[in-house]
C-alpha atoms as a PDB file:
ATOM      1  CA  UNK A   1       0.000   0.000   0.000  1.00  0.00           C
ATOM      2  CA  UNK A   2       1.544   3.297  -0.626  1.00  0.00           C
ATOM      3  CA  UNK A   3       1.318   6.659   0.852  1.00  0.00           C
ATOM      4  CA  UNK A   4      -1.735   7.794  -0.774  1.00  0.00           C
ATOM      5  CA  UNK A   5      -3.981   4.778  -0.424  1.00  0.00           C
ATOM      6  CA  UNK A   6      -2.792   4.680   3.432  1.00  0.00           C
ATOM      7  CA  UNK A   7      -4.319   8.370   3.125  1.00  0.00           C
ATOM      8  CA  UNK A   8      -7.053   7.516   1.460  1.00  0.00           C
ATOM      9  CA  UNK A   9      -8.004   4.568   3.957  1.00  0.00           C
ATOM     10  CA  UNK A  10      -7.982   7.067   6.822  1.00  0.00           C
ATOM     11  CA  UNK A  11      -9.898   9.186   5.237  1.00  0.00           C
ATOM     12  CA  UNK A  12     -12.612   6.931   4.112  1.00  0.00           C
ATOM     13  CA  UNK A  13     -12.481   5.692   7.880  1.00  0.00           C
ATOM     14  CA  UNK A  14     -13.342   8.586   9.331  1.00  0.00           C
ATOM     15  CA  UNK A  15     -16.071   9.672   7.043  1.00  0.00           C
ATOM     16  CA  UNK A  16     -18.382   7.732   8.229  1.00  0.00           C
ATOM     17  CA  UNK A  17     -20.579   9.004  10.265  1.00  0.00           C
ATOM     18  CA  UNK A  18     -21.650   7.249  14.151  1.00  0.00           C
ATOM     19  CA  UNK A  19     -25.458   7.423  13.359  1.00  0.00           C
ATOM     20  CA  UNK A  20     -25.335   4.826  10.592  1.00  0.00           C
ATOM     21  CA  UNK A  21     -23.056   2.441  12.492  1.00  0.00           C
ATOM     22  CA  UNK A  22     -24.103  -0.398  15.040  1.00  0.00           C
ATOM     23  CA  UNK A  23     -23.379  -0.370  18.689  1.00  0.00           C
ATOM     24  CA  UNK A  24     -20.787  -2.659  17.785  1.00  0.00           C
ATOM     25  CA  UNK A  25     -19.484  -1.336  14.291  1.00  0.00           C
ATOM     26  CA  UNK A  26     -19.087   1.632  16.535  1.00  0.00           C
ATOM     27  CA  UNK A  27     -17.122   0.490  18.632  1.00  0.00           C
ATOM     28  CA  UNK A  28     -14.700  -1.372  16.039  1.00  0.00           C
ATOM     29  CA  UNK A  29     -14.138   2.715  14.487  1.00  0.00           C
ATOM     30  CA  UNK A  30     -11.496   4.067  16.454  1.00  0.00           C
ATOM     31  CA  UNK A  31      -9.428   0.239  16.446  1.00  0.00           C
ATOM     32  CA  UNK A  32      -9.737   0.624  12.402  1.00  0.00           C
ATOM     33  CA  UNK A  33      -9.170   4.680  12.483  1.00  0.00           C
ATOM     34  CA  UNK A  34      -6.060   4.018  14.586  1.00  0.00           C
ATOM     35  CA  UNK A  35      -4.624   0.669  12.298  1.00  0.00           C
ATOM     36  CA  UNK A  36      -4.954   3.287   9.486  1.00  0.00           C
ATOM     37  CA  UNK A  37      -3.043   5.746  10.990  1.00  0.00           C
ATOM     38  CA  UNK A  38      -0.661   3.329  12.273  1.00  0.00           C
ATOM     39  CA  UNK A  39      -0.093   2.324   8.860  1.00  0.00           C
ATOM     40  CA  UNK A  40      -0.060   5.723   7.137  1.00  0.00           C
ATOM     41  CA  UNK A  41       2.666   6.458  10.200  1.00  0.00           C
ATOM     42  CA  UNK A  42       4.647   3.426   8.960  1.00  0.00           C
ATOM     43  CA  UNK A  43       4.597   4.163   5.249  1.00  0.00           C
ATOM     44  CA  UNK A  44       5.432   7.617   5.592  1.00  0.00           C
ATOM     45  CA  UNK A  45       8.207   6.966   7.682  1.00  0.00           C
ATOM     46  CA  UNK A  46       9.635   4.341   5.687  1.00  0.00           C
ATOM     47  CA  UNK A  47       9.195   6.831   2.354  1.00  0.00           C
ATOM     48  CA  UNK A  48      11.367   9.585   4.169  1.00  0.00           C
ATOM     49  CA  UNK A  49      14.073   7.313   5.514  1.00  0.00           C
ATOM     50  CA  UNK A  50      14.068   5.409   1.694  1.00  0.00           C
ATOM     51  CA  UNK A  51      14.644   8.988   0.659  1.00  0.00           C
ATOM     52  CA  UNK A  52      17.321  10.013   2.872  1.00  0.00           C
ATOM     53  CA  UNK A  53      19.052   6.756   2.079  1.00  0.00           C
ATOM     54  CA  UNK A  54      18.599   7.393  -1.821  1.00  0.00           C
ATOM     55  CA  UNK A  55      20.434  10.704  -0.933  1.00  0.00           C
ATOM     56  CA  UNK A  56      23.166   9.029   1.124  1.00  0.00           C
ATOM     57  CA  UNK A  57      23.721   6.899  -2.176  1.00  0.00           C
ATOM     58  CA  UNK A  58      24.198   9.550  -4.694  1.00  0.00           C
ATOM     59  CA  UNK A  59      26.352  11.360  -2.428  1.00  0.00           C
ATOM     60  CA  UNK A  60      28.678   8.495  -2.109  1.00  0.00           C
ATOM     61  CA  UNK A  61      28.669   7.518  -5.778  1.00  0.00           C
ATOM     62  CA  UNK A  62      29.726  11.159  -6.685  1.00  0.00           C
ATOM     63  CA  UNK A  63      32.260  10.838  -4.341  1.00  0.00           C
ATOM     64  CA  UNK A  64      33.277   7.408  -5.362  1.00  0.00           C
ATOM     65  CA  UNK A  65      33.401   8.951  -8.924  1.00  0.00           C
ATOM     66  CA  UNK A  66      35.450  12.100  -8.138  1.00  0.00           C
ATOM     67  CA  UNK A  67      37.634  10.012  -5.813  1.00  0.00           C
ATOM     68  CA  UNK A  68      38.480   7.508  -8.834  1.00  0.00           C
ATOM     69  CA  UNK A  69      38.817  10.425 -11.391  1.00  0.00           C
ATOM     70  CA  UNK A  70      41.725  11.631  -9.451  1.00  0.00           C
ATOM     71  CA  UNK A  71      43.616   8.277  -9.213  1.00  0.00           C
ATOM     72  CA  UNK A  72      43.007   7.832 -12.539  1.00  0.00           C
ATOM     73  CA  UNK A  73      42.138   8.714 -15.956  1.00  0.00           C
ATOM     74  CA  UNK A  74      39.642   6.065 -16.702  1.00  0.00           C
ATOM     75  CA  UNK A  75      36.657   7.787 -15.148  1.00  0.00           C
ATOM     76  CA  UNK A  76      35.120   9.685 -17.791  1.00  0.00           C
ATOM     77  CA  UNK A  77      34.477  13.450 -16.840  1.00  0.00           C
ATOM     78  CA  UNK A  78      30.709  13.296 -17.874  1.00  0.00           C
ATOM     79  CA  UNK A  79      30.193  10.339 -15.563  1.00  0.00           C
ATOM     80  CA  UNK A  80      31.677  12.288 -12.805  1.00  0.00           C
ATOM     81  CA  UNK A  81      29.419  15.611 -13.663  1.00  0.00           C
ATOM     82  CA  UNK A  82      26.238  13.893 -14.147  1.00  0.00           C
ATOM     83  CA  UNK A  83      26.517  12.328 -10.382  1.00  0.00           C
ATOM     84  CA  UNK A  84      27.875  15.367  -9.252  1.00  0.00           C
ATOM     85  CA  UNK A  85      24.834  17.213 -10.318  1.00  0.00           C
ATOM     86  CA  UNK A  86      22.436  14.164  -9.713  1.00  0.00           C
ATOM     87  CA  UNK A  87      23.483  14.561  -5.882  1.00  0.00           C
ATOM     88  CA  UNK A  88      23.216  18.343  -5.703  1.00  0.00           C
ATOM     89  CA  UNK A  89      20.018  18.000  -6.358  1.00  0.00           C
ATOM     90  CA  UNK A  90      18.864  15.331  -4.203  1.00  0.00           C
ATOM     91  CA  UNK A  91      20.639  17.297  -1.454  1.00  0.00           C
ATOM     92  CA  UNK A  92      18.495  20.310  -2.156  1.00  0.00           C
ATOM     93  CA  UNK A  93      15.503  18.860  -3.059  1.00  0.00           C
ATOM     94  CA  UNK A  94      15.855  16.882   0.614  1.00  0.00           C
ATOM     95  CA  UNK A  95      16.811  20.490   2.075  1.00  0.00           C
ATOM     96  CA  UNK A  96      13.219  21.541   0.287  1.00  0.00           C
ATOM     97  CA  UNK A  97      11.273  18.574   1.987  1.00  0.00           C
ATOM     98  CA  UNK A  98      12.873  19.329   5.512  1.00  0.00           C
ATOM     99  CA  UNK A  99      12.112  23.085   5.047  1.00  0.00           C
ATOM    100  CA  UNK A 100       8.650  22.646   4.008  1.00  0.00           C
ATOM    101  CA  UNK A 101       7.767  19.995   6.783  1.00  0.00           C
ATOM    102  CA  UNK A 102       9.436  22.011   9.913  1.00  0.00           C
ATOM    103  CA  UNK A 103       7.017  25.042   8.513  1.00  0.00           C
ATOM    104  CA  UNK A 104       4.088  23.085   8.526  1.00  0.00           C
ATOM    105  CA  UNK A 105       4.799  21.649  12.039  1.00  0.00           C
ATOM    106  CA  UNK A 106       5.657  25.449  13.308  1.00  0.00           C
ATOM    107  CA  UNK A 107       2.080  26.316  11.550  1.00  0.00           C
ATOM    108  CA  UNK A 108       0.383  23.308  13.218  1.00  0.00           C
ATOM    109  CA  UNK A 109       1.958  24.676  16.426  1.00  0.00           C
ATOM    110  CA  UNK A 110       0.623  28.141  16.120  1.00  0.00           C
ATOM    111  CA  UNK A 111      -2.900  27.039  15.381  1.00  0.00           C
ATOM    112  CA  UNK A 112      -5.190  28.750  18.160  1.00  0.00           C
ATOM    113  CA  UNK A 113      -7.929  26.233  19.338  1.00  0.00           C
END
């Protein structure tokens, strides 16, 4: 299941409303509203750490590349510019994703009840 049918589950979970449920389907709603969450919790966590490790990996290959270039001249100087550039941007688009999530947290925080 990925992110957005965990999101979609939890959604469809809670849209149903208490007076067309049993005594007993009633009480089953906040078991199934919390697996869904539980799950959308997991996936989302496993998407950002798959991400940061994706990062990790370009990272090294550019420096594996720029670190064999210097030895010696076998490395090609394309190979070493396309993963230099491939990880610049993974770096920045992860800065991105950290930026925008801490300012949606701080904006969650703020929220007056």
């Amino acid at each position: 299941m990925n992110g957005i049918e965990a999101i979609s589950s939890v959604t469809s979970a809670t849209q149903i409303t208490m007076g067309n449920l049993g005594s007993s389907q009633a009480a089953q709603l906040p078991n199934a509203v919390q697996q869904s969450s539980d799950l959308a919790t997991s996936n989302f966590g496993k998407m950002m750490s798959d991400g940061i490790a994706n990062v990790d990996g370009k990272v090294a290959r550019a420096d594996d590349l720029v670190a064999r270039f210097v030895v010696d001249n076998t490395t090609p100087i394309h190979h070493v510019t396309v993963a230099l550039e491939e990880a610049r941007m993974a770096v920045e688009l992860a800065t991105q994703v950290r930026q925008r999530l801490t300012e949606g947290y701080r904006q969650l925080m703020n929220m007056q009840l």
